[in-house]
C-alpha atoms as a PDB file:
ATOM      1  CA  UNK A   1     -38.687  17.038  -6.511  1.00  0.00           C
ATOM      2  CA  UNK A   2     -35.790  15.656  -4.228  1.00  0.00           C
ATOM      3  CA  UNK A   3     -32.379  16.747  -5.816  1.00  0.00           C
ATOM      4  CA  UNK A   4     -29.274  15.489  -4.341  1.00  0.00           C
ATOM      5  CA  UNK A   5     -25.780  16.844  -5.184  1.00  0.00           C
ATOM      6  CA  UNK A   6     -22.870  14.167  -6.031  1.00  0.00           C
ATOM      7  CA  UNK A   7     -20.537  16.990  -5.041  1.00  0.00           C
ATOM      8  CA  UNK A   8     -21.608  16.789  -1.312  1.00  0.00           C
ATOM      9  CA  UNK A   9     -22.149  12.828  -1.350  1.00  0.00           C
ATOM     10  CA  UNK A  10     -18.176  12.007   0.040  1.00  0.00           C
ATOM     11  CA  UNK A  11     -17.845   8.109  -0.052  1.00  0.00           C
ATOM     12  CA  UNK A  12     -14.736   6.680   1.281  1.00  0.00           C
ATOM     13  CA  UNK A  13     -13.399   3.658  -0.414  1.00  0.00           C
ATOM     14  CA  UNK A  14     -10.616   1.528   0.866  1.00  0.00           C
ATOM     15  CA  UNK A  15      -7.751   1.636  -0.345  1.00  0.00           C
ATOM     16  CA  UNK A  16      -7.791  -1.612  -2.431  1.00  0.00           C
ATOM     17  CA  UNK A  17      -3.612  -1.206  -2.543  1.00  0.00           C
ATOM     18  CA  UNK A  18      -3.525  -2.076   0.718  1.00  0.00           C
ATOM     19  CA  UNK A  19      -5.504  -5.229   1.001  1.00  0.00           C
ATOM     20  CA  UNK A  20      -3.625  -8.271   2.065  1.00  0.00           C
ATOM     21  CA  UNK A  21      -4.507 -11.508   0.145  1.00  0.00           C
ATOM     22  CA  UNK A  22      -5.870 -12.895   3.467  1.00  0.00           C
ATOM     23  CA  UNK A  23      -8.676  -9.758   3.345  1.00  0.00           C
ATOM     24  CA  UNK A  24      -8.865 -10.687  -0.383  1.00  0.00           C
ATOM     25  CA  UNK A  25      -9.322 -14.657   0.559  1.00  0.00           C
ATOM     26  CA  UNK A  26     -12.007 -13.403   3.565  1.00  0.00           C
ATOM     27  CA  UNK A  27     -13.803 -11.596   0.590  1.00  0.00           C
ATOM     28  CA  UNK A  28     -13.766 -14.250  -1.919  1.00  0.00           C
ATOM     29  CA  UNK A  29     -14.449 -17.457   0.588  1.00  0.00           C
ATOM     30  CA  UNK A  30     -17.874 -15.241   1.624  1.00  0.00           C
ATOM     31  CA  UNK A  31     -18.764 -15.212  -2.104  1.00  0.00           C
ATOM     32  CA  UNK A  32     -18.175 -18.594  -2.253  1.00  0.00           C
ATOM     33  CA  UNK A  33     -20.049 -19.165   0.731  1.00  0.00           C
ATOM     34  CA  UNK A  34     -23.020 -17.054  -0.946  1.00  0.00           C
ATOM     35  CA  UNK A  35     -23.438 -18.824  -4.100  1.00  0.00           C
ATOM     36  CA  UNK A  36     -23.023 -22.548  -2.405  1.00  0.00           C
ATOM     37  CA  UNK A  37     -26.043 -21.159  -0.528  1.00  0.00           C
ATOM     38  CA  UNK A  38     -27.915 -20.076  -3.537  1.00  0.00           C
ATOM     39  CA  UNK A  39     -27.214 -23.256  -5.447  1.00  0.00           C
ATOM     40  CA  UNK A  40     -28.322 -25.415  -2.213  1.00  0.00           C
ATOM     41  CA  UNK A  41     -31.536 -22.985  -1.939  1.00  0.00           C
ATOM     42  CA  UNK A  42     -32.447 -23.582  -5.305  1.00  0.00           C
ATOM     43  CA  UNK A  43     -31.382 -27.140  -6.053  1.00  0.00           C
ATOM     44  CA  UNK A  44     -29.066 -26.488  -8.607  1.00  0.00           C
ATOM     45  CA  UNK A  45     -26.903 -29.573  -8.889  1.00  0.00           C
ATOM     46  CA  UNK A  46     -25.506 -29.755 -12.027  1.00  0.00           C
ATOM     47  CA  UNK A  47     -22.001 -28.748 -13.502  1.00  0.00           C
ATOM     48  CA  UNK A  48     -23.726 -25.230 -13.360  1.00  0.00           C
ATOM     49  CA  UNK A  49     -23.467 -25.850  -9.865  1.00  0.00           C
ATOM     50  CA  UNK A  50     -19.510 -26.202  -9.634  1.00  0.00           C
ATOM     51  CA  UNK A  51     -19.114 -23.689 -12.376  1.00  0.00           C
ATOM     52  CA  UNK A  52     -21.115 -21.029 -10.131  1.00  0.00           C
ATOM     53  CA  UNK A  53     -18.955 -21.977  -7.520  1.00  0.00           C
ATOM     54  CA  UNK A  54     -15.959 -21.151  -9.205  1.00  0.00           C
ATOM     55  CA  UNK A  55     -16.690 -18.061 -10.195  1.00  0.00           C
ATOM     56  CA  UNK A  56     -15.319 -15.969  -7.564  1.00  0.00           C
ATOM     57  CA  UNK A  57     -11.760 -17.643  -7.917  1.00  0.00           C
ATOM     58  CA  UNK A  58     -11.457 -16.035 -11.067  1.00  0.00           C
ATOM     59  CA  UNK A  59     -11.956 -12.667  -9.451  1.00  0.00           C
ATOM     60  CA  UNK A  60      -8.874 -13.475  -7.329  1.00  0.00           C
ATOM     61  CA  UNK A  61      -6.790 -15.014  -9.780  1.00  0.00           C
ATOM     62  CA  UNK A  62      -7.447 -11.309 -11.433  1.00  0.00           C
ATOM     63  CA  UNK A  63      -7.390  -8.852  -8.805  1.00  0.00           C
ATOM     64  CA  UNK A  64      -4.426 -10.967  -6.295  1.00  0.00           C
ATOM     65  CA  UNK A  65      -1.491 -10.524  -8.783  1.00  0.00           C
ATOM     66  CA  UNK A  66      -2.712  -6.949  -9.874  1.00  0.00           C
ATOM     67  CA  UNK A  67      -2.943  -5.607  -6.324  1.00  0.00           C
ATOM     68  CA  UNK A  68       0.769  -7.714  -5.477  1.00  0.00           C
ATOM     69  CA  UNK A  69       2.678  -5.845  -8.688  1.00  0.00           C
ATOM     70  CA  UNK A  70       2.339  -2.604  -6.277  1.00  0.00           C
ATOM     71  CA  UNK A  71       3.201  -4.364  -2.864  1.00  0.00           C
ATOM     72  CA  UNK A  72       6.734  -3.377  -1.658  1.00  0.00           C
ATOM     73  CA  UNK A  73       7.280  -6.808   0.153  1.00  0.00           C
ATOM     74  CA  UNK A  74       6.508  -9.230  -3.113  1.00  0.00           C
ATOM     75  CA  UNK A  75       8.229 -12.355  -1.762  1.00  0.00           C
ATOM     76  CA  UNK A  76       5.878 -11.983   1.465  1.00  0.00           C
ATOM     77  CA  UNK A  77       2.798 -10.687  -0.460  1.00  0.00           C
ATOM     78  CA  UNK A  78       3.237 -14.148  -3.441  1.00  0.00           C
ATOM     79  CA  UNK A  79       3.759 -16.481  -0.440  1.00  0.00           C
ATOM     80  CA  UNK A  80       0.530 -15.402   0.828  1.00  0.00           C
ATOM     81  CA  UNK A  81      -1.564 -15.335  -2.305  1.00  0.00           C
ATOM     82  CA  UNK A  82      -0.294 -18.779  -2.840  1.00  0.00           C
ATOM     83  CA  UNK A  83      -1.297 -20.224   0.210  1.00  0.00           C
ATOM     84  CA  UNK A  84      -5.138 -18.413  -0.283  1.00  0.00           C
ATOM     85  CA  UNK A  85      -5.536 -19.756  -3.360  1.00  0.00           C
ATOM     86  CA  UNK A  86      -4.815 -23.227  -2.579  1.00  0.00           C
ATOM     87  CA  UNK A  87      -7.095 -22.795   0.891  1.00  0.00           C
ATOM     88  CA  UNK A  88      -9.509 -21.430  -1.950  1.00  0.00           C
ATOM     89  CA  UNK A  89      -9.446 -24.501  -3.920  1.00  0.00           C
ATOM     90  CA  UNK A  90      -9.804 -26.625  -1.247  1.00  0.00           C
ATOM     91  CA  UNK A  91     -12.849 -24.937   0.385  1.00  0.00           C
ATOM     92  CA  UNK A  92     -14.660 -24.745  -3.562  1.00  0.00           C
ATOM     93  CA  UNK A  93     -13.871 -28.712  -3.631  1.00  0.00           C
ATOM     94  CA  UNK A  94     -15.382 -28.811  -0.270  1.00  0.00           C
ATOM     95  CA  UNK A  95     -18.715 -26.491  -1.224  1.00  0.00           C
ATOM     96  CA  UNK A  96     -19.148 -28.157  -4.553  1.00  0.00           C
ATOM     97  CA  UNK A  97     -19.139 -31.617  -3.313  1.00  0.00           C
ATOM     98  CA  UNK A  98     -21.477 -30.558  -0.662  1.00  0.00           C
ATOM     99  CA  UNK A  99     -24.035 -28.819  -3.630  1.00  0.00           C
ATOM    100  CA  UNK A 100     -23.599 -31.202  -6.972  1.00  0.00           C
ATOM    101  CA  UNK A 101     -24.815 -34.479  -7.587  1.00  0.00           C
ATOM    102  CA  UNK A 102     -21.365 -34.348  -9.954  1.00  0.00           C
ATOM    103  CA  UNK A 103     -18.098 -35.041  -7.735  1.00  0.00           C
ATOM    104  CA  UNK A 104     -14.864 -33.427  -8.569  1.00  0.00           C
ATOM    105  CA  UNK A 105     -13.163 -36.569  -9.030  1.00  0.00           C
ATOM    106  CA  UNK A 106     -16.619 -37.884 -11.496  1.00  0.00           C
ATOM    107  CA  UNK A 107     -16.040 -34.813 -13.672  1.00  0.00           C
ATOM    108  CA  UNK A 108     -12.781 -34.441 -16.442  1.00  0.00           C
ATOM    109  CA  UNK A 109     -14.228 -31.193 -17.320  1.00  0.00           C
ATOM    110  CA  UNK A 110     -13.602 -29.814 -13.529  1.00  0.00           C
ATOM    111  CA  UNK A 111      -9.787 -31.282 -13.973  1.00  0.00           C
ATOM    112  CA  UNK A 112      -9.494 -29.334 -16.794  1.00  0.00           C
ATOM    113  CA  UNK A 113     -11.249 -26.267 -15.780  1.00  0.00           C
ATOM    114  CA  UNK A 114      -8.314 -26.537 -12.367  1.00  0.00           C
ATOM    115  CA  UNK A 115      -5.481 -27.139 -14.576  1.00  0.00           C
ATOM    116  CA  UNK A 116      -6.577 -23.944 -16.263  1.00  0.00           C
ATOM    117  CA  UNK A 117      -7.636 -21.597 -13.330  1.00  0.00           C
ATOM    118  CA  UNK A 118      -4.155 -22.367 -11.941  1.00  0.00           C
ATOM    119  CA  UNK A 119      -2.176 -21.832 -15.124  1.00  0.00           C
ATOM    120  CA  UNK A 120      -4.149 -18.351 -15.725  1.00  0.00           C
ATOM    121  CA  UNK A 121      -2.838 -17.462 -11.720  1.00  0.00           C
ATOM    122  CA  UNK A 122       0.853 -18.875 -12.236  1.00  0.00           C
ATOM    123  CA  UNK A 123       0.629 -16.480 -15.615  1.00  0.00           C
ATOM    124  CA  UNK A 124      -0.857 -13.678 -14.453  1.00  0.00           C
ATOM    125  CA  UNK A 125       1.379 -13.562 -11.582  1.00  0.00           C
ATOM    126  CA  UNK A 126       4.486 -13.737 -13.810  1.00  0.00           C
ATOM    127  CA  UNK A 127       3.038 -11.066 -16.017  1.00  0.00           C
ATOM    128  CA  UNK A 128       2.316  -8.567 -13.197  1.00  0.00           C
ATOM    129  CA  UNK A 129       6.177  -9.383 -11.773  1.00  0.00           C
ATOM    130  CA  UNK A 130       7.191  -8.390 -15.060  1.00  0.00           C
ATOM    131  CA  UNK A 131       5.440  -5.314 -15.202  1.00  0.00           C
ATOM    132  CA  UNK A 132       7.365  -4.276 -11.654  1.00  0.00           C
ATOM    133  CA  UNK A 133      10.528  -5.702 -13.452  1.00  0.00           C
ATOM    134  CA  UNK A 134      10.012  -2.861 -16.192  1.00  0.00           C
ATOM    135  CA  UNK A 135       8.697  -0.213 -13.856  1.00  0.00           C
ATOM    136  CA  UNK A 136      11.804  -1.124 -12.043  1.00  0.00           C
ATOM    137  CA  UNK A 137      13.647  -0.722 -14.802  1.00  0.00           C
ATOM    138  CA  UNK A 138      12.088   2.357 -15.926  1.00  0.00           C
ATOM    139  CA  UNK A 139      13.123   4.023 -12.484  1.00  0.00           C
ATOM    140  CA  UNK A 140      16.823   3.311 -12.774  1.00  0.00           C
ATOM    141  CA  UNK A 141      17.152   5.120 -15.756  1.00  0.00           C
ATOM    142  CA  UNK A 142      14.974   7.778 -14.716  1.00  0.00           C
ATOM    143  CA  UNK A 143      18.011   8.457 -11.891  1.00  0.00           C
END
């Protein structure tokens, strides 16, 4: 039998705080690079297609304005996120015209499906700067 102790096992993760959003565009565009691959590989050409596709800009639109509410330069940080996103947009119209039979500008449901991803950034963005607003806050009256 082959026992191995977690206590010795030290893995060393980065530290995710630190990540700029061009590291966190680098990580996403590679994900969308993936599953363009896997659709082309195995012909999937449908809306299942773009919707694969899209996946991974969720993960940003998530994990961008959590990481930025803990960034000491926001203005810089936001400015940056902004400009990934939209160079993140462009490359999954880009990949999912290359994969799908459908084409972005065949398909209402992809308009609506933008108009939401980029409302559920703008908000999430706004809720995270108001989270720093209260921690802010907070921190005055704490001195």
């Amino acid at each position: 039998m082959l026992f191995i102790s977690v206590k010795k096992m030290k893995i060393a993760l980065p530290d995710f705080k630190k990540t700029s959003p061009l590291q966190q565009g680098i990580v996403i565009m590679l994900l969308i690079t993936l599953l363009t691959l896997v659709c082309w590989l195995f012909q999937l050409k449908s809306m299942f297609a773009w919707n694969l596709i899209l996946s991974p800009l969720f993960l940003f639109c998530f994990y961008n304005p959590v990481i930025g509410a803990f960034q000491q330069k926001l203005l810089q940080y936001t400015g940056f996120s902004v400009l990934t996103f939209i160079l993140l947009a462009m490359y999954i119209y880009i990949s999912g015209n290359f994969v799908s039979d459908f084409s972005y500008s065949q398909s209402d449901e992809l308009h609506i499906m933008t108009v939401l991803v980029v409302l559920f950034y703008l908000l999430l963005n706004l809720l995270c700067l108001l989270f720093r607003g209260i921690l802010y806050m907070l921190e005055q009256i704490d001195n």
